[in-house]
PDB file of N, CA and C in Angstrom:
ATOM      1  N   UNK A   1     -51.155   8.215 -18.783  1.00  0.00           N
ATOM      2  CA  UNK A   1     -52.168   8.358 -17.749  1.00  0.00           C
ATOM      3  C   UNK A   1     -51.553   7.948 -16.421  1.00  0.00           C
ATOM      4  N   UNK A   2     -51.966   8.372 -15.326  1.00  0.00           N
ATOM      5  CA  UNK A   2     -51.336   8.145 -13.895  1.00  0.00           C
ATOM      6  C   UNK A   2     -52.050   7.573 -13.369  1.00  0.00           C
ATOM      7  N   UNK A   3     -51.938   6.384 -13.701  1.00  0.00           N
ATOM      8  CA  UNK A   3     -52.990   5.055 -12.811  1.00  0.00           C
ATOM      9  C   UNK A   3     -53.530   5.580 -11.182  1.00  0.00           C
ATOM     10  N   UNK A   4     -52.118   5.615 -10.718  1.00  0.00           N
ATOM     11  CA  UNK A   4     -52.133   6.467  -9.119  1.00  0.00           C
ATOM     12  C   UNK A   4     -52.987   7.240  -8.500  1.00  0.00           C
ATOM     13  N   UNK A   5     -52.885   8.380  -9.435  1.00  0.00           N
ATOM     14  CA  UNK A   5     -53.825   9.582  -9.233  1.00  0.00           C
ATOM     15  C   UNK A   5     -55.566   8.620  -9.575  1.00  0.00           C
ATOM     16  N   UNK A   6     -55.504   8.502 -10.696  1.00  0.00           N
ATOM     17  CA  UNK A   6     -57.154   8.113 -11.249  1.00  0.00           C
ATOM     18  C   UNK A   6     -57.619   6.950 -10.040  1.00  0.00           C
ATOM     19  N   UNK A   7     -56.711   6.040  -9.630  1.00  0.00           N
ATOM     20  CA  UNK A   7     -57.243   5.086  -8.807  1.00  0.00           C
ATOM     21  C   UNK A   7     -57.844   6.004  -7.269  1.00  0.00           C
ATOM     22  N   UNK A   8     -56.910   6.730  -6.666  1.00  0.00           N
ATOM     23  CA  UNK A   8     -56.801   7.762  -5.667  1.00  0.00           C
ATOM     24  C   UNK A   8     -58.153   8.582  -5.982  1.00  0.00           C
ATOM     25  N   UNK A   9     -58.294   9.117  -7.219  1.00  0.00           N
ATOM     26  CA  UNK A   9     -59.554   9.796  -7.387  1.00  0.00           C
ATOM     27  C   UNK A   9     -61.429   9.094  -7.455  1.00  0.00           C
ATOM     28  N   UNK A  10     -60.898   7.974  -7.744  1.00  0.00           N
ATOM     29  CA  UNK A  10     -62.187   7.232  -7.710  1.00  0.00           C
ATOM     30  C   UNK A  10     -62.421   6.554  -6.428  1.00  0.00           C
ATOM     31  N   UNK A  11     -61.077   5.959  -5.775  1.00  0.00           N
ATOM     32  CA  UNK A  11     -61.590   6.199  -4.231  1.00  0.00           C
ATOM     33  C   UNK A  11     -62.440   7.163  -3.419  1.00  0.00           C
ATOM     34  N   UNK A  12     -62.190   9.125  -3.931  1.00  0.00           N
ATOM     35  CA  UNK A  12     -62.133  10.221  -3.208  1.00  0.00           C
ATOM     36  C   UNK A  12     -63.575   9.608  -3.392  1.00  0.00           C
ATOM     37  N   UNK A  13     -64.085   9.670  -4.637  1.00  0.00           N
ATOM     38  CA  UNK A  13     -65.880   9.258  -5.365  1.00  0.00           C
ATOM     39  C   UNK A  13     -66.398   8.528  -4.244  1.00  0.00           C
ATOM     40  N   UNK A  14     -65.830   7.057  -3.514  1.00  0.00           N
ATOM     41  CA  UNK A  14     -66.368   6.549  -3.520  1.00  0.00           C
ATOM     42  C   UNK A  14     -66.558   4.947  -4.208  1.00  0.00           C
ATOM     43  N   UNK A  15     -65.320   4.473  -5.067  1.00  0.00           N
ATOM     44  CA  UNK A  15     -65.290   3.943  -5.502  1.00  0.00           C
ATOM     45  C   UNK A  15     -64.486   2.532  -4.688  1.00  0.00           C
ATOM     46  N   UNK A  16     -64.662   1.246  -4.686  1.00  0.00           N
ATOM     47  CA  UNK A  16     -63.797   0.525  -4.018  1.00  0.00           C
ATOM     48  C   UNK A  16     -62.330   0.336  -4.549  1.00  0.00           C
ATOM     49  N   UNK A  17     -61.572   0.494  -3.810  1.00  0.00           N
ATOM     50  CA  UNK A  17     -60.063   0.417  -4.237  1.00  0.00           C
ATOM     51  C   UNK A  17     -59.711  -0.552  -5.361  1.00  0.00           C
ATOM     52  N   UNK A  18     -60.372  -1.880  -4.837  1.00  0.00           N
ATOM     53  CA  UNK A  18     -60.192  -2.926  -6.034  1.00  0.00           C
ATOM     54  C   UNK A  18     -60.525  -2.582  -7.368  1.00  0.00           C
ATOM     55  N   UNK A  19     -61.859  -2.167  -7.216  1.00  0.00           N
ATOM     56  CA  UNK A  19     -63.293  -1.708  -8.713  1.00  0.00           C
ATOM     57  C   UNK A  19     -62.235  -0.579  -9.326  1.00  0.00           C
ATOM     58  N   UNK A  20     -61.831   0.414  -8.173  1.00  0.00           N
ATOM     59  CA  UNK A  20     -60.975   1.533  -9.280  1.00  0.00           C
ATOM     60  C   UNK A  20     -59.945   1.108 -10.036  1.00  0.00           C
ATOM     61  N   UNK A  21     -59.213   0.080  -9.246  1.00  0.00           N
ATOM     62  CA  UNK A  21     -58.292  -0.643  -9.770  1.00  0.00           C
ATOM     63  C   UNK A  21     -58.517  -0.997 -11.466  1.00  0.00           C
ATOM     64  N   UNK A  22     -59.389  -1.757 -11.414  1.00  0.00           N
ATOM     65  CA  UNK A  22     -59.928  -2.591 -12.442  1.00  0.00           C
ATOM     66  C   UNK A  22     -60.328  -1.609 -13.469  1.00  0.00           C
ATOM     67  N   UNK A  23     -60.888  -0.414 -12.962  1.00  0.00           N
ATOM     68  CA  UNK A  23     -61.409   0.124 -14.443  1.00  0.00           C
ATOM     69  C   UNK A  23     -60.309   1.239 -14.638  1.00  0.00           C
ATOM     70  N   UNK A  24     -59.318   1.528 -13.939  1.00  0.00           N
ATOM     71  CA  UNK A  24     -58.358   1.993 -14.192  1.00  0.00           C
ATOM     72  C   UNK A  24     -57.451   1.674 -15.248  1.00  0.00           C
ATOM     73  N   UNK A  25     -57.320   0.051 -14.971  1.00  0.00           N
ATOM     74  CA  UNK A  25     -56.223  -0.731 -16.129  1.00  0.00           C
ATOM     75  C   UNK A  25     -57.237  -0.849 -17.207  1.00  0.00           C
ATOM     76  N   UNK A  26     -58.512  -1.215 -17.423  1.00  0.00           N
ATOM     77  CA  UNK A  26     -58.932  -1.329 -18.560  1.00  0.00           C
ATOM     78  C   UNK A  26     -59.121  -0.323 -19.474  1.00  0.00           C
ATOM     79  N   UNK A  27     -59.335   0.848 -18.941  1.00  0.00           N
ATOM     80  CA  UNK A  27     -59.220   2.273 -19.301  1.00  0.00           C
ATOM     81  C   UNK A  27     -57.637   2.763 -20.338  1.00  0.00           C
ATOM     82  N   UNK A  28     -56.964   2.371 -19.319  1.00  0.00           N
ATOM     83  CA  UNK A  28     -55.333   2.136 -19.996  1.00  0.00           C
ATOM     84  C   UNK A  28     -54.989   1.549 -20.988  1.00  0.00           C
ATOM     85  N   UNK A  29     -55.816   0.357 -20.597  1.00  0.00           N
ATOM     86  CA  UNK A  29     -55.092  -0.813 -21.596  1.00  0.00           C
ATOM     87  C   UNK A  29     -55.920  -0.732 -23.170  1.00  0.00           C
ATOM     88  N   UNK A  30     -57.515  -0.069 -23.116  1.00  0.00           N
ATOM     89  CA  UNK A  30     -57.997   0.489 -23.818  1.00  0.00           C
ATOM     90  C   UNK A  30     -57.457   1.349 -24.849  1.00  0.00           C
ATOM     91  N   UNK A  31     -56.829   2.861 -23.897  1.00  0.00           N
ATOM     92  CA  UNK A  31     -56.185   3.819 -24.486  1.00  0.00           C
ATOM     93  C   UNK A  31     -54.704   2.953 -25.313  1.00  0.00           C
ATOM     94  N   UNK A  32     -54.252   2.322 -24.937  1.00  0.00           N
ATOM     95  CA  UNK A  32     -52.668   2.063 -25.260  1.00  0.00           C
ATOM     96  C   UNK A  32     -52.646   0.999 -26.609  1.00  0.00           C
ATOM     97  N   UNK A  33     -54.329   0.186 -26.998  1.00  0.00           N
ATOM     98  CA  UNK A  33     -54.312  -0.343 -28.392  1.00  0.00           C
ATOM     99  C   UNK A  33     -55.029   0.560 -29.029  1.00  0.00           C
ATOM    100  N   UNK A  34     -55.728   1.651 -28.712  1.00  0.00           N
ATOM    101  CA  UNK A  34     -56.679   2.280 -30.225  1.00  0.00           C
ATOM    102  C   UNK A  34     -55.485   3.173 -30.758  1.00  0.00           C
ATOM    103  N   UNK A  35     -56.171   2.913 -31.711  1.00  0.00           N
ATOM    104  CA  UNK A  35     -55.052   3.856 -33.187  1.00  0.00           C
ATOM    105  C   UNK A  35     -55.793   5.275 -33.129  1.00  0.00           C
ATOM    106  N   UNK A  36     -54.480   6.119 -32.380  1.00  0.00           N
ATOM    107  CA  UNK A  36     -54.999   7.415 -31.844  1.00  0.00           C
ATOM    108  C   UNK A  36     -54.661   8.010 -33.275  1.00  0.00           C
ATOM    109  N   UNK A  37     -55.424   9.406 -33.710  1.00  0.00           N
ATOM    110  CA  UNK A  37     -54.671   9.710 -34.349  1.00  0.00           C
ATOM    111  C   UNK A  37     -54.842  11.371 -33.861  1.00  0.00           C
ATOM    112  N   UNK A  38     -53.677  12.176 -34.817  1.00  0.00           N
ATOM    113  CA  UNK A  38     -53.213  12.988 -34.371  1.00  0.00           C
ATOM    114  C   UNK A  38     -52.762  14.475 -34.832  1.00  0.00           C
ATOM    115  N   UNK A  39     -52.739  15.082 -34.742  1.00  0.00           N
ATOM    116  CA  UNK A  39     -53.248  16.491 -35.348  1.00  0.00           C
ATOM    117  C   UNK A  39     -52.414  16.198 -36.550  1.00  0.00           C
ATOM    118  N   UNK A  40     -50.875  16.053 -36.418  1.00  0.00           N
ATOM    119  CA  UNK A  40     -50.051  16.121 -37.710  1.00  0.00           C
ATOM    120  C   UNK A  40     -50.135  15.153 -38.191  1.00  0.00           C
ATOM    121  N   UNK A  41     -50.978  13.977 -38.203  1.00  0.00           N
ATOM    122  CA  UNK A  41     -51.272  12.547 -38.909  1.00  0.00           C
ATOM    123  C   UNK A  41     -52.318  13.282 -40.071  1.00  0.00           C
ATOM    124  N   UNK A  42     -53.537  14.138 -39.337  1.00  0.00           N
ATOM    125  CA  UNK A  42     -54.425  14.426 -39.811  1.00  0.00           C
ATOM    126  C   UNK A  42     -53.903  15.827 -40.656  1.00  0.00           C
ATOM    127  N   UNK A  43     -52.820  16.163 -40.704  1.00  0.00           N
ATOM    128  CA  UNK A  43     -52.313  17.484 -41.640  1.00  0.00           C
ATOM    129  C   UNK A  43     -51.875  16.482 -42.755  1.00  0.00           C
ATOM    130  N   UNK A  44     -51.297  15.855 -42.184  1.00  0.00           N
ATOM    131  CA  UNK A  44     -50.464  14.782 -43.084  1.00  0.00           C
ATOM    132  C   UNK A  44     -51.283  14.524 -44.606  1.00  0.00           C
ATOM    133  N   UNK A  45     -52.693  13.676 -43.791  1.00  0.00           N
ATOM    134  CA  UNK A  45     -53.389  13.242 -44.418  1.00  0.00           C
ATOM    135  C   UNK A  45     -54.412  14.220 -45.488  1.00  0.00           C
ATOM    136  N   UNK A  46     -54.730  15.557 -45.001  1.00  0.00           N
ATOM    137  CA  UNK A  46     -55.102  16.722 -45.379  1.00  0.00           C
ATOM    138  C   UNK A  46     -54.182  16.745 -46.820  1.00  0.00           C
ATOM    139  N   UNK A  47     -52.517  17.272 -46.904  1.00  0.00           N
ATOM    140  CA  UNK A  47     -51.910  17.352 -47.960  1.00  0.00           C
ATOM    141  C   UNK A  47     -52.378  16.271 -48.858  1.00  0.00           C
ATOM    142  N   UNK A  48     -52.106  14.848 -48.606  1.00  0.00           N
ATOM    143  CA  UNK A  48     -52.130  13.817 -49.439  1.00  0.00           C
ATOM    144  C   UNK A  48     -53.718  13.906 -50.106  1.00  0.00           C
ATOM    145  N   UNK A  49     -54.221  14.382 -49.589  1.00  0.00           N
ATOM    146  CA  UNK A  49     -55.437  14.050 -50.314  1.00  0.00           C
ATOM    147  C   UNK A  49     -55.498  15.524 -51.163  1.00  0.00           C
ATOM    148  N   UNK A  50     -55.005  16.736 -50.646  1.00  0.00           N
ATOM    149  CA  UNK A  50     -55.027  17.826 -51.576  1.00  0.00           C
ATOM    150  C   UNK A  50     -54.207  17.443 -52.711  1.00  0.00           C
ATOM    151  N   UNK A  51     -52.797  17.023 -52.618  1.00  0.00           N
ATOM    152  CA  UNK A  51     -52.222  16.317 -53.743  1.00  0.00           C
ATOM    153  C   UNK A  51     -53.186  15.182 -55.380  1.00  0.00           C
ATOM    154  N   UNK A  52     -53.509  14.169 -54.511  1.00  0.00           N
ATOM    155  CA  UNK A  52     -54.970  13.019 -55.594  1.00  0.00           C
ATOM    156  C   UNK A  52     -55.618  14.131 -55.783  1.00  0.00           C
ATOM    157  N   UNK A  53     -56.206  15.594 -55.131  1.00  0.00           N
ATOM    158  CA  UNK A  53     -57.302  16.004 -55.675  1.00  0.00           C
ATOM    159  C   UNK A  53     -56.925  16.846 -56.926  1.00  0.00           C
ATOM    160  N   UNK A  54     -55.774  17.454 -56.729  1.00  0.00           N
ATOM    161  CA  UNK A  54     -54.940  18.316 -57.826  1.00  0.00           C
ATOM    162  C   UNK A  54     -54.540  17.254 -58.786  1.00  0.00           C
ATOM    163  N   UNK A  55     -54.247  16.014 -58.794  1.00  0.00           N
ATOM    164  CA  UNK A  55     -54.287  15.357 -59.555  1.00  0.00           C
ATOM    165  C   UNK A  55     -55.134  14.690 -60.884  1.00  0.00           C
ATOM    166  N   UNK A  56     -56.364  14.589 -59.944  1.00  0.00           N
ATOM    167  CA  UNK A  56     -57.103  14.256 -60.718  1.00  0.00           C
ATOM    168  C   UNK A  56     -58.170  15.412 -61.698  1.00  0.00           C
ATOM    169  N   UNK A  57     -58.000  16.353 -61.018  1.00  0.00           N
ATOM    170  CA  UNK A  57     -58.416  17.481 -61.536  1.00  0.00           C
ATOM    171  C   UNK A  57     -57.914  17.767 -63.008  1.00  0.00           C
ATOM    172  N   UNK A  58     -56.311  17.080 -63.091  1.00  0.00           N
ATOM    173  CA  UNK A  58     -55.849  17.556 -64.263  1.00  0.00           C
ATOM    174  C   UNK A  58     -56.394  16.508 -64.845  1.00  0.00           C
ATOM    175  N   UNK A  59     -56.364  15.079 -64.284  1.00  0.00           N
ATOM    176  CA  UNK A  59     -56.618  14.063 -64.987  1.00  0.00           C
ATOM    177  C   UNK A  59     -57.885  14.605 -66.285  1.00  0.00           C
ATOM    178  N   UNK A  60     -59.028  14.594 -65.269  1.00  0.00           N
ATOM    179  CA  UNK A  60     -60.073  15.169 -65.701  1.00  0.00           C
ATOM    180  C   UNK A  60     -60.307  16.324 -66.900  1.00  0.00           C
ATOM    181  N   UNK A  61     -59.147  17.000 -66.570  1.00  0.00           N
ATOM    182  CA  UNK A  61     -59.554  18.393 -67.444  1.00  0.00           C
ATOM    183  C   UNK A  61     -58.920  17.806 -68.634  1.00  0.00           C
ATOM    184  N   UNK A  62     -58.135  16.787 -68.621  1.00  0.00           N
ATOM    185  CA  UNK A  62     -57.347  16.316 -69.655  1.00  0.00           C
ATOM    186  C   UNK A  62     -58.234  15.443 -70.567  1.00  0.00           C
ATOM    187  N   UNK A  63     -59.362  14.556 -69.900  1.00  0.00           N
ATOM    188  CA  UNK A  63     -60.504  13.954 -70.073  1.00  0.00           C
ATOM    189  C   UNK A  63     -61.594  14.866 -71.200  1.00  0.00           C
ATOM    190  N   UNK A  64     -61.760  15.615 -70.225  1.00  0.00           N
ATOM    191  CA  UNK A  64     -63.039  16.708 -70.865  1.00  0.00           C
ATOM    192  C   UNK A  64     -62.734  17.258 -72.533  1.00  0.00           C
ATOM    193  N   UNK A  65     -60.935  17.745 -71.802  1.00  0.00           N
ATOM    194  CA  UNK A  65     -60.560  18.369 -73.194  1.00  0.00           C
ATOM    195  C   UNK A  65     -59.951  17.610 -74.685  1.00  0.00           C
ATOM    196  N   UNK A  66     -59.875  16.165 -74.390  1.00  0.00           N
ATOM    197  CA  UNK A  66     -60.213  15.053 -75.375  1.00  0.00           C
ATOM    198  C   UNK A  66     -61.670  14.928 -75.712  1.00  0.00           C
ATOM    199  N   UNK A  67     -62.339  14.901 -75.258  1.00  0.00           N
ATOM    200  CA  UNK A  67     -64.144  14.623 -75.658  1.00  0.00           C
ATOM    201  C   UNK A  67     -64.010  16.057 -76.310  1.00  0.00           C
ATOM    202  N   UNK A  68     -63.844  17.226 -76.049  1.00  0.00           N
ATOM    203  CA  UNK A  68     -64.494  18.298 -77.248  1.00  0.00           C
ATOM    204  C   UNK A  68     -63.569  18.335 -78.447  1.00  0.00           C
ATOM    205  N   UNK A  69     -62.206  18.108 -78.274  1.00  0.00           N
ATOM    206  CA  UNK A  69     -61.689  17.927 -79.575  1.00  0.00           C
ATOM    207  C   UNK A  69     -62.722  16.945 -80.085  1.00  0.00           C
ATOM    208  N   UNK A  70     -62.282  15.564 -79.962  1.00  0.00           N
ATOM    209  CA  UNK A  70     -62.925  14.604 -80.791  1.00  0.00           C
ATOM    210  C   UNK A  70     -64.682  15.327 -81.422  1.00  0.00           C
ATOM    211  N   UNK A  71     -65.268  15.698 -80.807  1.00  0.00           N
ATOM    212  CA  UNK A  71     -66.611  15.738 -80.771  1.00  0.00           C
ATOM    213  C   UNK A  71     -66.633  17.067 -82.028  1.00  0.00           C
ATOM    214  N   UNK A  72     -65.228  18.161 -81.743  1.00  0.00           N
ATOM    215  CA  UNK A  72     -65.608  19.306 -82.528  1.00  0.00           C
ATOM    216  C   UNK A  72     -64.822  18.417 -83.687  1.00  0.00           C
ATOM    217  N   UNK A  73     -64.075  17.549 -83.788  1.00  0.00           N
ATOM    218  CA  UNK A  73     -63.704  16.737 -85.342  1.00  0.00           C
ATOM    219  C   UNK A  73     -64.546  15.844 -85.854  1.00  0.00           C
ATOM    220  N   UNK A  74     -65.450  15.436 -85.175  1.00  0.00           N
ATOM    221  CA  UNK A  74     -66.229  14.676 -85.792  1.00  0.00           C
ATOM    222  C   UNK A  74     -67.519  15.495 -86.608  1.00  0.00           C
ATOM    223  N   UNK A  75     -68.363  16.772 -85.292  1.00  0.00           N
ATOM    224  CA  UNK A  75     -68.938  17.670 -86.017  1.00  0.00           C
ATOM    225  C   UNK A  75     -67.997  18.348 -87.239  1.00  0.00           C
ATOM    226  N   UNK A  76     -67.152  18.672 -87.287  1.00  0.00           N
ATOM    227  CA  UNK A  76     -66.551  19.197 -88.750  1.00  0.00           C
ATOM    228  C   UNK A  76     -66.239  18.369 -89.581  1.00  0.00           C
ATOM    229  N   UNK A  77     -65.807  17.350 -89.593  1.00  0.00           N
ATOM    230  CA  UNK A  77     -65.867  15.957 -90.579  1.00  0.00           C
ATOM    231  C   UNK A  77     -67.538  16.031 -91.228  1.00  0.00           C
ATOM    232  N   UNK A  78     -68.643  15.789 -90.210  1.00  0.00           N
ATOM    233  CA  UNK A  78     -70.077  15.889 -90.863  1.00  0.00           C
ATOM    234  C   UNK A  78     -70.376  16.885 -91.489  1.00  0.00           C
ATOM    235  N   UNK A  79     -69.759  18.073 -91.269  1.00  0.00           N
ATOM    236  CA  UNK A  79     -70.030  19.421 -92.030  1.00  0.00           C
ATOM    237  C   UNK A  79     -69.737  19.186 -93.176  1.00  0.00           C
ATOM    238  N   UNK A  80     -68.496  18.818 -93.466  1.00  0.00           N
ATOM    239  CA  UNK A  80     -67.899  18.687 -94.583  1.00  0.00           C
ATOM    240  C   UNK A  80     -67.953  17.927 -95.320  1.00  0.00           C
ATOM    241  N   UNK A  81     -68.236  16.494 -95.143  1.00  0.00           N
ATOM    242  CA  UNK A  81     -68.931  15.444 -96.042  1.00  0.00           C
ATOM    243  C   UNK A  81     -70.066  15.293 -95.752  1.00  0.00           C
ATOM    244  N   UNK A  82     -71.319  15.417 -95.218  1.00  0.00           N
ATOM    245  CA  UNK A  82     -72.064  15.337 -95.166  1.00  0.00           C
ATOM    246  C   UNK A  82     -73.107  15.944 -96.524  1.00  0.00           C
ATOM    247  N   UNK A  83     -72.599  17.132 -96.664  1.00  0.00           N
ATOM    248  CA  UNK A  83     -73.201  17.777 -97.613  1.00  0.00           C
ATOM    249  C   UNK A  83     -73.189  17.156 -98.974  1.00  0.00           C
ATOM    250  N   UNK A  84     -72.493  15.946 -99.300  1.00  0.00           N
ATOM    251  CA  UNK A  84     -72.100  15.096-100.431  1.00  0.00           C
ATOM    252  C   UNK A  84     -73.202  14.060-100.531  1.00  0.00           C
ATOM    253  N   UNK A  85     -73.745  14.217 -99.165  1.00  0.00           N
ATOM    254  CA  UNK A  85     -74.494  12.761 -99.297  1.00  0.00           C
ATOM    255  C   UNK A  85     -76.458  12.941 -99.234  1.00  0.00           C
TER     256      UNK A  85
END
């Protein structure tokens, strides 16, 4: 940011030289600690999370497709002894 110019411009306003002063640097000093973030931070972050989501997807399908085995061995176990009892 160009302190210079912005101070110069809030004078043009109307502003007192000192006052522009002041909200000039706080403005700055504002901008210069927030955690900007940034188009390729946010691509970045886009992949990584498409990655966990493809992940867990398998996790999951890997999940699901344990519960119907078990479930279709247990229904065929009852088929089959059941009728004994």
């Amino acid at each position: 940011m160009d302190t210079y110019k912005t101070v110069k411009r809030m004078e043009l306003a109307g502003i007192p030289e000192n006052y522009a002063e002041v909200i000039t640097a706080v403005i700055n000093e504002a901008t210069n600690q927030s955690d900007l973030v940034t188009r390729s931070d946010l691509k970045e972050f886009r992949h990584e999370i498409h990655f966990e989501m493809k992940s867990l997807e398998q996790r999951m399908t890997n999940k699901v497709g344990a519960i119907v085995v078990g479930t279709a061995s247990v229904m065929m176990f009852l088929d089959k002894y059941l009728a004994y009892f």
